[in-house]
C-alpha atoms as a PDB file:
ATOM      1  CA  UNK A   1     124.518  99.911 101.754  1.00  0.00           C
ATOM      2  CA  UNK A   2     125.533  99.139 105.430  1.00  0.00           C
ATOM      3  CA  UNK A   3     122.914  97.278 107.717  1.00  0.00           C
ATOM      4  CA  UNK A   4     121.859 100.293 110.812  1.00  0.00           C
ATOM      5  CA  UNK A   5     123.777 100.714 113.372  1.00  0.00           C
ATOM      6  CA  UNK A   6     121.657  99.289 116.538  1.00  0.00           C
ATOM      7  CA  UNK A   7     120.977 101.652 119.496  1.00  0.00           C
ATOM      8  CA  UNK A   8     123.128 101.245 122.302  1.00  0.00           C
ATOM      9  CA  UNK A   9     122.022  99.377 124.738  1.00  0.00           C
ATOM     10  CA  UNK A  10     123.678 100.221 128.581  1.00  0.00           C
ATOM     11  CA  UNK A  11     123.819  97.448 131.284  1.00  0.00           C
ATOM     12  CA  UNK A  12     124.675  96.835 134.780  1.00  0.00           C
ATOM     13  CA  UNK A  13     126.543  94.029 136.545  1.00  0.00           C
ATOM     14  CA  UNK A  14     123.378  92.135 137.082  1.00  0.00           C
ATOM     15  CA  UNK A  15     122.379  91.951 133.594  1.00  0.00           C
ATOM     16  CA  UNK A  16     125.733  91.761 132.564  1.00  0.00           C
ATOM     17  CA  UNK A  17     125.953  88.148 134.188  1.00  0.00           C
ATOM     18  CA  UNK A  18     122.662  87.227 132.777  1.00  0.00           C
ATOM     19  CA  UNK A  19     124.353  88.200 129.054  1.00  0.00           C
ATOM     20  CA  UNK A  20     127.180  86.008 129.622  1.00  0.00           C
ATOM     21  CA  UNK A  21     125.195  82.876 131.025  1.00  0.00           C
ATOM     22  CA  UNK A  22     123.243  83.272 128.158  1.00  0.00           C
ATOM     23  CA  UNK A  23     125.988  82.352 126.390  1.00  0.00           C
ATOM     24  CA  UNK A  24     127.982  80.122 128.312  1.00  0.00           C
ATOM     25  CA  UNK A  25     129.955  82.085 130.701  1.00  0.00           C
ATOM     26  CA  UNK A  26     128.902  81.662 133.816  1.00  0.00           C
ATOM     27  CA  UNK A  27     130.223  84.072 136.201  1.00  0.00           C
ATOM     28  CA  UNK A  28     129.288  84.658 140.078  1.00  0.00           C
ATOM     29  CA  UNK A  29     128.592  88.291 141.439  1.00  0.00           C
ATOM     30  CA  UNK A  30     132.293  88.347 143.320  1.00  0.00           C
ATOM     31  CA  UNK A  31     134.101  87.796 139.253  1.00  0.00           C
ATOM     32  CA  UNK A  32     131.667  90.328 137.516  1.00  0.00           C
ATOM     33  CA  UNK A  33     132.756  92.923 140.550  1.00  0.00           C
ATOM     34  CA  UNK A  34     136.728  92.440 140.064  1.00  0.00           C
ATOM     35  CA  UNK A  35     136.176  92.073 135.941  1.00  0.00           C
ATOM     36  CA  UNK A  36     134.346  95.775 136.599  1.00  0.00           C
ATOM     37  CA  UNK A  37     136.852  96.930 139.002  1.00  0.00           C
ATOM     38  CA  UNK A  38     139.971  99.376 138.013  1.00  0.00           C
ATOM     39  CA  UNK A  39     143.245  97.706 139.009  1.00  0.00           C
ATOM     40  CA  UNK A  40     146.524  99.273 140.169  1.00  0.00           C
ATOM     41  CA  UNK A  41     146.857 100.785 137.086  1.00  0.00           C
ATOM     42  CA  UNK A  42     143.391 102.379 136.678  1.00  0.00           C
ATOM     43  CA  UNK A  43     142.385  99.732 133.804  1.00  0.00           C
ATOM     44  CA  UNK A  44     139.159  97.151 133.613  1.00  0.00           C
ATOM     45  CA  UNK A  45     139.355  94.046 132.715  1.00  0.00           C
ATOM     46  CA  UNK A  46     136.128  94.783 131.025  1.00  0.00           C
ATOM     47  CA  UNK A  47     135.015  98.549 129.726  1.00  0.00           C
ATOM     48  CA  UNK A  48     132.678  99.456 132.289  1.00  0.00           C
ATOM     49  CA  UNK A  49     131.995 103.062 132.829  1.00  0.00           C
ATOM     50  CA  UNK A  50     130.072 105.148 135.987  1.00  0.00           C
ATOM     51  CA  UNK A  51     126.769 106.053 134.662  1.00  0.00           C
ATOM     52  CA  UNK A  52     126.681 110.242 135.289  1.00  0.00           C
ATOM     53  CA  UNK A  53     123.223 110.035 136.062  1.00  0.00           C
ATOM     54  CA  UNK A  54     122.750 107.457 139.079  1.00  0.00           C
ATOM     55  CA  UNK A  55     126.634 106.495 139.432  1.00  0.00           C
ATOM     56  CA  UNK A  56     126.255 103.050 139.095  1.00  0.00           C
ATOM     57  CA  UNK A  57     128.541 100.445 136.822  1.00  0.00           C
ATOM     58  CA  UNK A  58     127.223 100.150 133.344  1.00  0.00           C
ATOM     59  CA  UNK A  59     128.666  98.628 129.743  1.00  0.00           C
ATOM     60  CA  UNK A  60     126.900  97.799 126.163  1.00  0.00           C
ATOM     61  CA  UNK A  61     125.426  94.827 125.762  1.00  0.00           C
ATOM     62  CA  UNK A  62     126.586  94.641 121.997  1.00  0.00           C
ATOM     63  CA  UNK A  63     130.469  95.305 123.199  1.00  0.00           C
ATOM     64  CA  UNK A  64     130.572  92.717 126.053  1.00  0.00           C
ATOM     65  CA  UNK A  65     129.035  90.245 123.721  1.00  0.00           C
ATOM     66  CA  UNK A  66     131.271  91.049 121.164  1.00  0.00           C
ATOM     67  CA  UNK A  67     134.557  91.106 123.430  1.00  0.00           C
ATOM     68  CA  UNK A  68     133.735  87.153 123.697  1.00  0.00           C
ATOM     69  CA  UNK A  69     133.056  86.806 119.974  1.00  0.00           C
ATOM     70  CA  UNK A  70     136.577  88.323 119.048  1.00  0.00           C
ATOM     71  CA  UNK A  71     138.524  85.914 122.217  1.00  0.00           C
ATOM     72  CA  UNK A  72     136.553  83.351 120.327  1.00  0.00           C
ATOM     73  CA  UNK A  73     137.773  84.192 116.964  1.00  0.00           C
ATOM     74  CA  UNK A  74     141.711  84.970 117.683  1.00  0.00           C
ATOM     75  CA  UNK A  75     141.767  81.806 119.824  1.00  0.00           C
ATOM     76  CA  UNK A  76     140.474  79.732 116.803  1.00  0.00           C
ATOM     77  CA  UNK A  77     143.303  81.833 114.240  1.00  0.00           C
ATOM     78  CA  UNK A  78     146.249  81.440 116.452  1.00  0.00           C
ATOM     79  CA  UNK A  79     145.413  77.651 117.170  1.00  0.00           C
ATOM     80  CA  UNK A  80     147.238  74.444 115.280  1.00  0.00           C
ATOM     81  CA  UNK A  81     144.528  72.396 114.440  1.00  0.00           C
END
């Protein structure tokens, strides 16, 4: 039987840097901003989305977190060592 899948949990920028210092990453406000914002092409560097209800930036905590977990993981495949 599968473990439950946990309940999404939505962040903003603010606690989006606190995620990511809480595991190493230390970002300042001006890299969370451009990692949130769309480039030329419409694309983020991270998947934030406009929340409908108050338009402000939001992601899940368990993707952002996990985004780092699989850089982690391919970096340690495609390495000769």
């Amino acid at each position: 039987m599968k473990p439950p899948i946990p309940d999404p949990c939505y962040i903003g920028l603010d606690e989006a840097r606190q995620v990511l210092s809480d595991i190493g990453v230390e970002l300042n406000e001006r890299q969370m901003k451009r990692a949130a914002e769309k480039d030329a092409s419409g694309n983020r560097k991270l998947p934030f989305f406009i929340d409908p209800i108050d338009g402000k930036l939001r992601i899940e905590k368990g993707t952002l977190v996990r985004i780092y977990r699989e850089a982690q993981i391919d970096a340690e495949n495609t390495s000769k060592y």
